[in-house]
PDB file of N, CA and C in Angstrom:
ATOM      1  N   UNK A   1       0.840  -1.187   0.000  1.00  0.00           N
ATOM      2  CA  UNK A   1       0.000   0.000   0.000  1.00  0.00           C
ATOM      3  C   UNK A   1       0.884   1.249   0.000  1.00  0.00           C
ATOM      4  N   UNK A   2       0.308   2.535  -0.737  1.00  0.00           N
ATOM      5  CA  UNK A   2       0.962   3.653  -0.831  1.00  0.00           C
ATOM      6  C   UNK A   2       1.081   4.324   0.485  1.00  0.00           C
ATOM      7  N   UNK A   3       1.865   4.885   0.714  1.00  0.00           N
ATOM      8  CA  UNK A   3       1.669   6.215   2.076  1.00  0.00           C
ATOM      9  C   UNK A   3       1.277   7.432   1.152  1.00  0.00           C
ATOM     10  N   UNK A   4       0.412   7.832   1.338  1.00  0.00           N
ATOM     11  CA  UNK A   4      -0.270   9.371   1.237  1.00  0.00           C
ATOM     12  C   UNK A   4      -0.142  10.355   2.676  1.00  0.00           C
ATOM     13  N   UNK A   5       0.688  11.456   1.850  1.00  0.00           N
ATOM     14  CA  UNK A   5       0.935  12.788   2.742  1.00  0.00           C
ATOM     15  C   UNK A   5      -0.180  13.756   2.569  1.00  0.00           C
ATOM     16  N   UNK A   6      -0.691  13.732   1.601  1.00  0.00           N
ATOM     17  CA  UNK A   6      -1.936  14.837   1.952  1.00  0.00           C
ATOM     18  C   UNK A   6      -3.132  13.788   1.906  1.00  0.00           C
ATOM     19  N   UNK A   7      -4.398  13.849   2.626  1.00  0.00           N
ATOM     20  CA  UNK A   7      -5.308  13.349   3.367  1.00  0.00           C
ATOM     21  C   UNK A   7      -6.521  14.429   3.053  1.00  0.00           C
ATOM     22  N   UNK A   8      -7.966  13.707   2.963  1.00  0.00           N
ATOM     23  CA  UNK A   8      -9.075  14.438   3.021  1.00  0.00           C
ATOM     24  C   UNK A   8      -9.538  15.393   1.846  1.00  0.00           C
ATOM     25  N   UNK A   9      -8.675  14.789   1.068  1.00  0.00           N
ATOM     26  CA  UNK A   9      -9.126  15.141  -1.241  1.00  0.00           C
ATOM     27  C   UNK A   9      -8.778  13.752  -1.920  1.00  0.00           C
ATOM     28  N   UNK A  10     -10.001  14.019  -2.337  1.00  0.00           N
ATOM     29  CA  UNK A  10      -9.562  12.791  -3.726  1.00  0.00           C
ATOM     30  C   UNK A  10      -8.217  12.516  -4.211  1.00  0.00           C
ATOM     31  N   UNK A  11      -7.928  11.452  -4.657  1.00  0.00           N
ATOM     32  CA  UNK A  11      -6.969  11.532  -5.549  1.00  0.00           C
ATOM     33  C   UNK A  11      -6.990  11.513  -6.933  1.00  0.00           C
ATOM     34  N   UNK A  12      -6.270  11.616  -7.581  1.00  0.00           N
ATOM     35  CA  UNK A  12      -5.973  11.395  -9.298  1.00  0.00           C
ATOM     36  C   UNK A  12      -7.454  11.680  -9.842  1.00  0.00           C
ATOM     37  N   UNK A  13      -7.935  13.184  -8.897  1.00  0.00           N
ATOM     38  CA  UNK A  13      -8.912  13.735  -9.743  1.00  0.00           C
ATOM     39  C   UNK A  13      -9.324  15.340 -10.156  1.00  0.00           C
ATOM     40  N   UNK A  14      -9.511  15.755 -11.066  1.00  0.00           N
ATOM     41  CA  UNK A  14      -9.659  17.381 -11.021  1.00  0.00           C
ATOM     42  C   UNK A  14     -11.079  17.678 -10.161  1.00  0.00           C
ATOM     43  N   UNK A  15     -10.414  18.996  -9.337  1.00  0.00           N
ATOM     44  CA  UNK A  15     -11.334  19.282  -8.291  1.00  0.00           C
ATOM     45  C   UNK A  15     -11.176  20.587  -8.156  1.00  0.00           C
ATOM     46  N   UNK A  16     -12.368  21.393  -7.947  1.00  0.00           N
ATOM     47  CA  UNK A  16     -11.910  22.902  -7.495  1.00  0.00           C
ATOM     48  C   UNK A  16     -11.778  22.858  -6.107  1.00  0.00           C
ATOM     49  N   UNK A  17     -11.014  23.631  -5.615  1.00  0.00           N
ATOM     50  CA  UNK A  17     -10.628  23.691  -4.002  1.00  0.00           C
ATOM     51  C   UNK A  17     -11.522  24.558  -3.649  1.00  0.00           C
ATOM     52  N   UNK A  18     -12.200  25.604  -4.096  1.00  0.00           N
ATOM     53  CA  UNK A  18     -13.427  26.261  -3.878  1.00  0.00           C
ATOM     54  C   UNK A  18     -14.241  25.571  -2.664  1.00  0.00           C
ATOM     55  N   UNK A  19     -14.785  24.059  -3.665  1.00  0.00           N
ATOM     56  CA  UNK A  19     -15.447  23.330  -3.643  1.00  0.00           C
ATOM     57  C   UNK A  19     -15.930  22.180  -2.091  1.00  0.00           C
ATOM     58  N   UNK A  20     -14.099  22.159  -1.599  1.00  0.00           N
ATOM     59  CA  UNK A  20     -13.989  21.528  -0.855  1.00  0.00           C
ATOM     60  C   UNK A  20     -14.449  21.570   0.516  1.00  0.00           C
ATOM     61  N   UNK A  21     -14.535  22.938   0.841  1.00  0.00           N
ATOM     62  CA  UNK A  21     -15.006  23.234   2.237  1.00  0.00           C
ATOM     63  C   UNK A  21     -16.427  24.549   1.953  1.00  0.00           C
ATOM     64  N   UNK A  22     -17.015  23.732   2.728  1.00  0.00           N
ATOM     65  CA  UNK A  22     -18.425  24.781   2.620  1.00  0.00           C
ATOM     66  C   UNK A  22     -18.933  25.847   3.687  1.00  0.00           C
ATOM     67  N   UNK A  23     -19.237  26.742   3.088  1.00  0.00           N
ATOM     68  CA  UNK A  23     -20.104  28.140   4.473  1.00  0.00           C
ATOM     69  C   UNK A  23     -20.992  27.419   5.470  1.00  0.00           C
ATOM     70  N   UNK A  24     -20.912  27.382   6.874  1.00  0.00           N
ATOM     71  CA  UNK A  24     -21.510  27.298   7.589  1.00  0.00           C
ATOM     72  C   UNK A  24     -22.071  28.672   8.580  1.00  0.00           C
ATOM     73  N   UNK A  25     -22.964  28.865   8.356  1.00  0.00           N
ATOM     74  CA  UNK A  25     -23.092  30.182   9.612  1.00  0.00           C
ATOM     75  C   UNK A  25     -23.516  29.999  10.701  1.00  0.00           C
ATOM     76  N   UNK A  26     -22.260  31.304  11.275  1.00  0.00           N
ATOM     77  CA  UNK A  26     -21.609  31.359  12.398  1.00  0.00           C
ATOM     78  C   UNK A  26     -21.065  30.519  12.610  1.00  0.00           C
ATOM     79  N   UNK A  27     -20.225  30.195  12.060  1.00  0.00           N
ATOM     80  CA  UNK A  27     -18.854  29.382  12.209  1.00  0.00           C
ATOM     81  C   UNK A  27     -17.873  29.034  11.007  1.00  0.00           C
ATOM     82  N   UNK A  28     -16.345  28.857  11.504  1.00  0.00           N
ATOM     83  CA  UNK A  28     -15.464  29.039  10.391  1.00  0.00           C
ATOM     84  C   UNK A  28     -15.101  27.318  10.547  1.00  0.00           C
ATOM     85  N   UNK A  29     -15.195  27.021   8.949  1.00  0.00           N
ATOM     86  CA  UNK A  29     -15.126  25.541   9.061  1.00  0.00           C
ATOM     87  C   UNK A  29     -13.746  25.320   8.253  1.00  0.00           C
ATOM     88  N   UNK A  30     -12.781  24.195   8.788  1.00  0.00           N
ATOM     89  CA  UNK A  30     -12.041  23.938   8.507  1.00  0.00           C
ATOM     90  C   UNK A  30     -11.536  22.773   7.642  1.00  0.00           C
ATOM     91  N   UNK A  31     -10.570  22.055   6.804  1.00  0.00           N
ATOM     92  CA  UNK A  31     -10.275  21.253   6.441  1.00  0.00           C
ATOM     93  C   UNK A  31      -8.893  20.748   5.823  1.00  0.00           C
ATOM     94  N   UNK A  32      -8.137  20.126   7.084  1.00  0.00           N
ATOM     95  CA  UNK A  32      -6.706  19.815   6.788  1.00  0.00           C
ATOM     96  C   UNK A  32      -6.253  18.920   5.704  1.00  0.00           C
ATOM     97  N   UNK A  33      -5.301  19.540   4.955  1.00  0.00           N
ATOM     98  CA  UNK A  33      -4.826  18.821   3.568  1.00  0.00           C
ATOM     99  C   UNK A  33      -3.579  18.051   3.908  1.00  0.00           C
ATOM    100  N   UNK A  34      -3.062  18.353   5.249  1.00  0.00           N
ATOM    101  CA  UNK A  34      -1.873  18.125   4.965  1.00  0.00           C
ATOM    102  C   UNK A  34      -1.165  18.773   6.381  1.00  0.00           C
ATOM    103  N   UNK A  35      -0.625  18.143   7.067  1.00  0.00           N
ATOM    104  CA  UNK A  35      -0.118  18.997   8.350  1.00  0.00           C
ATOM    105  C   UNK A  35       1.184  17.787   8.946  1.00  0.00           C
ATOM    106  N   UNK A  36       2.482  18.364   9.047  1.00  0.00           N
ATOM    107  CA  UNK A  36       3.493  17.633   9.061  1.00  0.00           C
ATOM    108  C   UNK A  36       5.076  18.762   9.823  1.00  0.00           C
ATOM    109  N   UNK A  37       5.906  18.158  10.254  1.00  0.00           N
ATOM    110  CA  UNK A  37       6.700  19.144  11.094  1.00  0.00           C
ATOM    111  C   UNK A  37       7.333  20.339   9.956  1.00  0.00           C
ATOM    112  N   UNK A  38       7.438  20.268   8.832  1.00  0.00           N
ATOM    113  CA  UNK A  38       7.529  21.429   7.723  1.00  0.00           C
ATOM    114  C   UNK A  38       6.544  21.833   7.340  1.00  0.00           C
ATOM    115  N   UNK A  39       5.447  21.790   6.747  1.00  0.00           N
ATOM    116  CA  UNK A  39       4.647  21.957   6.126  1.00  0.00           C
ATOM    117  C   UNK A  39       2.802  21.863   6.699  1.00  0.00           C
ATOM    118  N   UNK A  40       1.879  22.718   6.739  1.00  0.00           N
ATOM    119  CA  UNK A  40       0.833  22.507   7.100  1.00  0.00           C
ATOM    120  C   UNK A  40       0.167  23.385   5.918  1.00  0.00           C
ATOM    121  N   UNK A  41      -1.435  22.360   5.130  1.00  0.00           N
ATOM    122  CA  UNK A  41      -2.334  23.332   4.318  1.00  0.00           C
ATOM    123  C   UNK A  41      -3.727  23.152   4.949  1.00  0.00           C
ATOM    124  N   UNK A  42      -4.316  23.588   4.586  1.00  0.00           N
ATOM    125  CA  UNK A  42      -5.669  24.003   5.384  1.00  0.00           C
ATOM    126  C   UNK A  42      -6.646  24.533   4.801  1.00  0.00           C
ATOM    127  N   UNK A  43      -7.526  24.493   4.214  1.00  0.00           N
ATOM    128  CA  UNK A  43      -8.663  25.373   3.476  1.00  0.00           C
ATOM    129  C   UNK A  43      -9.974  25.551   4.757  1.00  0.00           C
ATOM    130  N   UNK A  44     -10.227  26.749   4.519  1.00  0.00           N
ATOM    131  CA  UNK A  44     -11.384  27.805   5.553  1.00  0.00           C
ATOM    132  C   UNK A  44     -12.301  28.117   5.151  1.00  0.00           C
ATOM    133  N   UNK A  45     -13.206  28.109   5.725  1.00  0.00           N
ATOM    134  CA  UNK A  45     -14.324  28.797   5.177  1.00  0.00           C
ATOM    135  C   UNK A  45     -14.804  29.816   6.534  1.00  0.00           C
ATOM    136  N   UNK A  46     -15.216  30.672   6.154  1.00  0.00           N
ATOM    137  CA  UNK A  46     -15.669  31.828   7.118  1.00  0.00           C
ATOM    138  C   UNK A  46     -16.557  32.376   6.859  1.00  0.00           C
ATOM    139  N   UNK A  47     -17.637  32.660   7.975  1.00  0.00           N
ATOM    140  CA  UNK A  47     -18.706  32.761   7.459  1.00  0.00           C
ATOM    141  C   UNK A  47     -18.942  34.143   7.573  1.00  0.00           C
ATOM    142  N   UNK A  48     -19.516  35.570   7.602  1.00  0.00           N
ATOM    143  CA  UNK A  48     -19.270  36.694   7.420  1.00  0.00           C
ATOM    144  C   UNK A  48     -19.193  36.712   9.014  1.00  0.00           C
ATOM    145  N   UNK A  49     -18.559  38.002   9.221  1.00  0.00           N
ATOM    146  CA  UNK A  49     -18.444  38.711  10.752  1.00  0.00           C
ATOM    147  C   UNK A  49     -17.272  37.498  11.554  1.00  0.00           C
ATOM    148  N   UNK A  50     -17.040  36.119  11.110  1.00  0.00           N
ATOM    149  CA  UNK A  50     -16.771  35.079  12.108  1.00  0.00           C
ATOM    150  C   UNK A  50     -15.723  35.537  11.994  1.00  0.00           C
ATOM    151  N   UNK A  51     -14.366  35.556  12.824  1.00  0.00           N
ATOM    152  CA  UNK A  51     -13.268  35.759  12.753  1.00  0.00           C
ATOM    153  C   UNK A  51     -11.917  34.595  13.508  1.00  0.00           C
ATOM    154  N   UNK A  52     -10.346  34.937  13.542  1.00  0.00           N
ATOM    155  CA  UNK A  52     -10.135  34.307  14.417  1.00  0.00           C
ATOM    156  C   UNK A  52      -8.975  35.436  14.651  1.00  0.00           C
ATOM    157  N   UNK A  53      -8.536  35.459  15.746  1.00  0.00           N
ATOM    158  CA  UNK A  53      -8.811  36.868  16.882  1.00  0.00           C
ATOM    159  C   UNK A  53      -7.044  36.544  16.514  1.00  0.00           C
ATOM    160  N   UNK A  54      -5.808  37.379  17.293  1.00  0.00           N
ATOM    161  CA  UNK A  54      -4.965  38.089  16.861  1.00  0.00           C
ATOM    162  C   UNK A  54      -4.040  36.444  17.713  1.00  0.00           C
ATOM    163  N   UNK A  55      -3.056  36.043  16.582  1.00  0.00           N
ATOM    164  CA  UNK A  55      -2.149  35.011  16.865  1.00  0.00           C
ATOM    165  C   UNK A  55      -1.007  34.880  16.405  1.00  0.00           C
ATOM    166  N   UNK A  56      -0.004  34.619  16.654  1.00  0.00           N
ATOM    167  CA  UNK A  56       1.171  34.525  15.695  1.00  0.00           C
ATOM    168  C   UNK A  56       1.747  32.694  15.728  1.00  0.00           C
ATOM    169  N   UNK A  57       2.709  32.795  14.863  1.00  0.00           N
ATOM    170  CA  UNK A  57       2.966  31.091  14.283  1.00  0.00           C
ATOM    171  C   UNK A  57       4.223  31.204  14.225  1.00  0.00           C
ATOM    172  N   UNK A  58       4.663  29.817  14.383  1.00  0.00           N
ATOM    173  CA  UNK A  58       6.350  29.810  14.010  1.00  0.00           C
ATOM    174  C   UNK A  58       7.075  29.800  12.981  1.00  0.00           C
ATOM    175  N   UNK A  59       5.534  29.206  12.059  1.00  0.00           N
ATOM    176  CA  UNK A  59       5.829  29.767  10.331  1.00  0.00           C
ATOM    177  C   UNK A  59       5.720  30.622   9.448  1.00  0.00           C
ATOM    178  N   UNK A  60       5.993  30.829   8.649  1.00  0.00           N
ATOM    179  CA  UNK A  60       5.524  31.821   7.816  1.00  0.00           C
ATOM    180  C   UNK A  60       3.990  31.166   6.883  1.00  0.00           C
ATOM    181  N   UNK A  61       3.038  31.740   6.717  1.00  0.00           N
ATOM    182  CA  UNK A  61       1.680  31.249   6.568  1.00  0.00           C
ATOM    183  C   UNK A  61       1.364  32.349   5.217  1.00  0.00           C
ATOM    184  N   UNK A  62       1.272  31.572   4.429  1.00  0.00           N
ATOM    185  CA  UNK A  62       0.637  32.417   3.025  1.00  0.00           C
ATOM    186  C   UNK A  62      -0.880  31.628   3.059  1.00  0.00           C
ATOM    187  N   UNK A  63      -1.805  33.141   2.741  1.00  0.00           N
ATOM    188  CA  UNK A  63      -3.024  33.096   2.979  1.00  0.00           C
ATOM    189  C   UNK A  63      -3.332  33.548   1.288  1.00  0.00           C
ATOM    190  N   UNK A  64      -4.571  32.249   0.511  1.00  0.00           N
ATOM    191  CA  UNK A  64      -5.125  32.771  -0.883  1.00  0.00           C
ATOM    192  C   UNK A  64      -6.527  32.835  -0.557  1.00  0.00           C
ATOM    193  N   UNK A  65      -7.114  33.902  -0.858  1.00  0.00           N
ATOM    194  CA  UNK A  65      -8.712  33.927  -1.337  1.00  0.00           C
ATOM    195  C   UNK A  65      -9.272  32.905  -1.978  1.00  0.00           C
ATOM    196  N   UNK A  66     -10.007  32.388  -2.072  1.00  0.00           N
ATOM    197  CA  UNK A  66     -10.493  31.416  -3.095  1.00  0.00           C
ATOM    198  C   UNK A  66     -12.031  32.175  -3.308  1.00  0.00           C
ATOM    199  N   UNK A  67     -12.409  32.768  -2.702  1.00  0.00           N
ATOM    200  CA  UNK A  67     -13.751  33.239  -2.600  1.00  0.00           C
ATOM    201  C   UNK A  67     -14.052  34.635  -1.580  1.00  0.00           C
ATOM    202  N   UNK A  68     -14.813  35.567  -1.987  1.00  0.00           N
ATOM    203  CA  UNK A  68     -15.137  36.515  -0.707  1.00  0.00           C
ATOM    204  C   UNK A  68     -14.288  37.788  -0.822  1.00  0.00           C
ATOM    205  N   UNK A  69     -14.492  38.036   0.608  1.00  0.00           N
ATOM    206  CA  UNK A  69     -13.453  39.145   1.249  1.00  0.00           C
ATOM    207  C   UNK A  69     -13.240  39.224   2.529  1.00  0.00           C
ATOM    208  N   UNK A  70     -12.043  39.406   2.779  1.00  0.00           N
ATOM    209  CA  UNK A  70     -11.446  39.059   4.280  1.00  0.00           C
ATOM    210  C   UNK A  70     -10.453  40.652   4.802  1.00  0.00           C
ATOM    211  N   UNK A  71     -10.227  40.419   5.917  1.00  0.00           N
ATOM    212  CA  UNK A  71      -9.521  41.855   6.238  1.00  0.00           C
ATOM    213  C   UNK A  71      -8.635  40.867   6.840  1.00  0.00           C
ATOM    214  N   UNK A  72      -7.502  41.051   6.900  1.00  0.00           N
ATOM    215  CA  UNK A  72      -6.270  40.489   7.153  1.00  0.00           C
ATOM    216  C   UNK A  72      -5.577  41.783   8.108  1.00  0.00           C
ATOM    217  N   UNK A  73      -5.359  41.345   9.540  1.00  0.00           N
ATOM    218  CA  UNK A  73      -4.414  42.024  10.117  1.00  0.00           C
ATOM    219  C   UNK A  73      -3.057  41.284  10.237  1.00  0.00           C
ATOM    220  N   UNK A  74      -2.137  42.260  10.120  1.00  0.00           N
ATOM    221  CA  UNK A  74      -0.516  41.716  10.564  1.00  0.00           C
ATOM    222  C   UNK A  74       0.035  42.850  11.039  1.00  0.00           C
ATOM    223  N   UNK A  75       0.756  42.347  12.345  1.00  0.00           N
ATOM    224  CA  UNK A  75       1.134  43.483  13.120  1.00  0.00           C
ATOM    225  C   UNK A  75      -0.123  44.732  13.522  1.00  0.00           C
ATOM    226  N   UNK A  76       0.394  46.120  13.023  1.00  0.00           N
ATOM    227  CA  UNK A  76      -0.689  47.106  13.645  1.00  0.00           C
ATOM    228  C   UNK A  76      -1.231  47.501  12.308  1.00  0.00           C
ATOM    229  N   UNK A  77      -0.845  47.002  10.918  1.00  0.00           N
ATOM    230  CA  UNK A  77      -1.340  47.061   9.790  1.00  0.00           C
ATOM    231  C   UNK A  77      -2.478  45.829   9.466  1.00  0.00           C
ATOM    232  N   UNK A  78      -3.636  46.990   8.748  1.00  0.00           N
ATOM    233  CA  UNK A  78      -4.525  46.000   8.256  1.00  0.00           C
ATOM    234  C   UNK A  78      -4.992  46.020   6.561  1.00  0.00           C
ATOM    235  N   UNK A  79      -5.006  44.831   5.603  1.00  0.00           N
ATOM    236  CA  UNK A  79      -5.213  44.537   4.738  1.00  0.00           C
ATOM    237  C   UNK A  79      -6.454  44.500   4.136  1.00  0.00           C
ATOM    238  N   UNK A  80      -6.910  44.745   3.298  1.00  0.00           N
ATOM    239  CA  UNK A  80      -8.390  44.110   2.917  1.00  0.00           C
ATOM    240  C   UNK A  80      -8.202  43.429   1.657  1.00  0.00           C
ATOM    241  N   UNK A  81      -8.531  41.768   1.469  1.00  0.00           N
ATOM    242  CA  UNK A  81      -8.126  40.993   0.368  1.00  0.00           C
ATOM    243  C   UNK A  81      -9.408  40.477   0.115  1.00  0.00           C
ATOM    244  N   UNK A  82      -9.484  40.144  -1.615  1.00  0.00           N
ATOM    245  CA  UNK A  82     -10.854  39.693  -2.521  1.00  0.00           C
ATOM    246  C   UNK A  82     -10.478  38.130  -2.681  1.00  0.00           C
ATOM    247  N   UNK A  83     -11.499  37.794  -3.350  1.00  0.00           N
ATOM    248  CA  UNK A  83     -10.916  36.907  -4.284  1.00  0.00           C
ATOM    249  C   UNK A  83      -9.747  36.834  -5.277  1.00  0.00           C
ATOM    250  N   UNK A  84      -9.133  35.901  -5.347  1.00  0.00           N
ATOM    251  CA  UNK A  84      -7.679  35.505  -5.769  1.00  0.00           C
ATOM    252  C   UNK A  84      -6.503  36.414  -5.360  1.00  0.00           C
ATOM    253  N   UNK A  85      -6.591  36.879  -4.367  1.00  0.00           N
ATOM    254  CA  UNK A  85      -5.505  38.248  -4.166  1.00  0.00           C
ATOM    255  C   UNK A  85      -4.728  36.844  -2.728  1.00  0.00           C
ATOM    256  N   UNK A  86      -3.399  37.216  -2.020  1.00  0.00           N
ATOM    257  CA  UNK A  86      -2.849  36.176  -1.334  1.00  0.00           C
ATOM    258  C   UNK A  86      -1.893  37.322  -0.806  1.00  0.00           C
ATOM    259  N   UNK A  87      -1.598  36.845   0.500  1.00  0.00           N
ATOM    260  CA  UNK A  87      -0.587  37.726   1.613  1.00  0.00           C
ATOM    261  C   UNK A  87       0.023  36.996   2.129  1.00  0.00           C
ATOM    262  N   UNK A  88       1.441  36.980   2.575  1.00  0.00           N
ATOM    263  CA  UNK A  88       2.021  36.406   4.009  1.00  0.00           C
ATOM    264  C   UNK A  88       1.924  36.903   5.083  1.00  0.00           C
ATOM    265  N   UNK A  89       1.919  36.235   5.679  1.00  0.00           N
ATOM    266  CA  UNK A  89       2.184  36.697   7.182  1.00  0.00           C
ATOM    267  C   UNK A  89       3.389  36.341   7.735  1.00  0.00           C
ATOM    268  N   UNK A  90       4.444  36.396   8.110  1.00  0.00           N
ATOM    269  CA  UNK A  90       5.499  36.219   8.601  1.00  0.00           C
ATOM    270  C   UNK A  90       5.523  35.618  10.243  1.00  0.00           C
ATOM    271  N   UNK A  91       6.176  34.831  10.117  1.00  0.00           N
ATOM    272  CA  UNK A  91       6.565  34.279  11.209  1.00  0.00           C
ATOM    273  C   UNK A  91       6.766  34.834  12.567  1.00  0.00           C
ATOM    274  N   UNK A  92       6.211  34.461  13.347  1.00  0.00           N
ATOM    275  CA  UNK A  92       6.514  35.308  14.789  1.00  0.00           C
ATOM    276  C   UNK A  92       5.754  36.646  14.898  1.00  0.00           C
ATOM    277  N   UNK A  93       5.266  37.098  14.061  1.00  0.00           N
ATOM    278  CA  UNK A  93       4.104  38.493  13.990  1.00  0.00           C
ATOM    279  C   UNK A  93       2.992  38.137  14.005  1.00  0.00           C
ATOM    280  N   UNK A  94       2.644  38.757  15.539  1.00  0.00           N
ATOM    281  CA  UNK A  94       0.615  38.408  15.273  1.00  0.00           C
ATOM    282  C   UNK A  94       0.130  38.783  14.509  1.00  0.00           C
ATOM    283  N   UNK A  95      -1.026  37.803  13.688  1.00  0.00           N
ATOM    284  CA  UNK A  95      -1.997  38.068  12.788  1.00  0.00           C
ATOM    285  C   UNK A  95      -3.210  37.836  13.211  1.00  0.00           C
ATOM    286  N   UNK A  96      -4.333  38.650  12.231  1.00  0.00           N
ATOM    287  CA  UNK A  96      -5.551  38.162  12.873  1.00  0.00           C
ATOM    288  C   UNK A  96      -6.615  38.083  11.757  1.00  0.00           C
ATOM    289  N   UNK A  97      -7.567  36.909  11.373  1.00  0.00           N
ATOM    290  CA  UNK A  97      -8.463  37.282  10.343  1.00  0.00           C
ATOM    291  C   UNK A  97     -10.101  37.196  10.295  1.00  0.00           C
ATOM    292  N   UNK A  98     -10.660  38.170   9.202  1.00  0.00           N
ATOM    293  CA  UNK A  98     -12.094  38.989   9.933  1.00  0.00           C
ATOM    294  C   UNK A  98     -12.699  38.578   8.435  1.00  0.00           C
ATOM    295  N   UNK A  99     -14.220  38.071   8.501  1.00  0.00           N
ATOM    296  CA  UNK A  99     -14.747  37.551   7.235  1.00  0.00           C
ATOM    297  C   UNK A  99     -15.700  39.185   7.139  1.00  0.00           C
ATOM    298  N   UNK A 100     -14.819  39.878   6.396  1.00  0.00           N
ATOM    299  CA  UNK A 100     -15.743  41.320   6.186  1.00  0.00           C
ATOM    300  C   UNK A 100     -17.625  40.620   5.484  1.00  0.00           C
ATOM    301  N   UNK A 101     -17.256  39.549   4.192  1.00  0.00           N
ATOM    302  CA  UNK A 101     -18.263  39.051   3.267  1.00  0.00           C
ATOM    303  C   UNK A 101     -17.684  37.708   3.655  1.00  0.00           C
ATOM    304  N   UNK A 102     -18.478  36.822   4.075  1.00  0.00           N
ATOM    305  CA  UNK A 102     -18.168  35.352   3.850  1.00  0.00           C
ATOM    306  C   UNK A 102     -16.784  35.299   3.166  1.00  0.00           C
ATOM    307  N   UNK A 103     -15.875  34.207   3.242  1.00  0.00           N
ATOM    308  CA  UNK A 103     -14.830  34.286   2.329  1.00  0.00           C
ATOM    309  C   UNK A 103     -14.043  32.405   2.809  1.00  0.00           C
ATOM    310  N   UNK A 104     -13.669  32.262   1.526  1.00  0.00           N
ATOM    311  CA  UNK A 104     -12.924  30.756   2.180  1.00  0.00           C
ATOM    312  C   UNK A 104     -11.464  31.290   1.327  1.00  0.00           C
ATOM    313  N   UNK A 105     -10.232  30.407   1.981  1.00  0.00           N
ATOM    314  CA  UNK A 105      -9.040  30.724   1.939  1.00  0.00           C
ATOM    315  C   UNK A 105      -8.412  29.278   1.717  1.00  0.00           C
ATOM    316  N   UNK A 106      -7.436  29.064   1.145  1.00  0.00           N
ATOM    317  CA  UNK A 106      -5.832  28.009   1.473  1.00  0.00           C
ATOM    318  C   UNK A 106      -5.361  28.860   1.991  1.00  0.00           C
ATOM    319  N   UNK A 107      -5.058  27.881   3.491  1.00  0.00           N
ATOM    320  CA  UNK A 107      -3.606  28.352   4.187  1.00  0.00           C
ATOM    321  C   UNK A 107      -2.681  27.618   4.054  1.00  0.00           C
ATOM    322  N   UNK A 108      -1.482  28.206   3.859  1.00  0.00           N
ATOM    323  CA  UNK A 108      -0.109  27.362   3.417  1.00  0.00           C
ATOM    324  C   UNK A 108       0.861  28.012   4.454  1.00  0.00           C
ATOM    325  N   UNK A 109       1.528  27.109   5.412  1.00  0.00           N
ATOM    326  CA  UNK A 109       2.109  27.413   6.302  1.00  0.00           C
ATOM    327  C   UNK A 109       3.350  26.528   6.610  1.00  0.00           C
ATOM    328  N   UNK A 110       4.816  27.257   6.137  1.00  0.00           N
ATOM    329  CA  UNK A 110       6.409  26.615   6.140  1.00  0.00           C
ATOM    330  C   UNK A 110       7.080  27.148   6.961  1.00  0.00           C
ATOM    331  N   UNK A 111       7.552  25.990   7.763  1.00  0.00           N
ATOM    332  CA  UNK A 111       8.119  25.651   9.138  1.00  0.00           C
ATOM    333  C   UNK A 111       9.889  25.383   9.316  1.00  0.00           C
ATOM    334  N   UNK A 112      10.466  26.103   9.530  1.00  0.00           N
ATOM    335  CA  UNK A 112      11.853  25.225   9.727  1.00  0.00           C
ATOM    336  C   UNK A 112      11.746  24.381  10.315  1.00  0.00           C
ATOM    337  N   UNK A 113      12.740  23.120   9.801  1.00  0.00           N
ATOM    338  CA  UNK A 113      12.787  21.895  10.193  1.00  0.00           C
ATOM    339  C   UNK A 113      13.667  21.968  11.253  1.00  0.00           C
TER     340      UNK A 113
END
């Protein structure tokens, strides 16, 4: 049998990632692709107003729109991102994110080993 590193998508099939995680309201729903001591992905869904409040990581975490609009804080600066637009956040700097309009995201987050 194969070992598979990413978990919880089909395989050997075309799929929109859109697709994968759905709006629930009042609440931000999650779904891990992949989470390992380098590497963690994650797709979100957020439902408007839901947020998750100000945190920082040991990685650096690139955040893509897939849908919506989100306000992205980092540090004492704040962002406002659409669909297909993508930010980092840097490592060790609190971030924090706010579903201005419903919005789902990939998070991609690289870790020194």
């Amino acid at each position: 049998m194969t070992q598979h590193f990413i978990k919880n998508i089909d395989f050997s099939k075309a799929l929109s990632m859109e697709t994968l995680v759905q709006y629930t309201e009042g609440q931000v729903v999650s779904r891990t692709l992949t989470q390992g001591k380098s590497l963690s992905i994650t797709l979100f869904a957020f439902a408007e107003g839901e947020e998750i409040s100000a945190h920082s990581s040991s990685g650096d975490a690139l955040v893509y729109l897939l849908d919506g609009e989100a306000e992205i804080t980092i540090g004492e600066e704040k962002f406002s991102l659409k669909k297909g637009e993508t930010i980092v956040m840097p490592a060790g700097v609190p971030h924090a994110l706010l579903a201005v309009k419903k919005f789902k995201m990939i998070l991609t987050v690289v870790f020194t080993q």
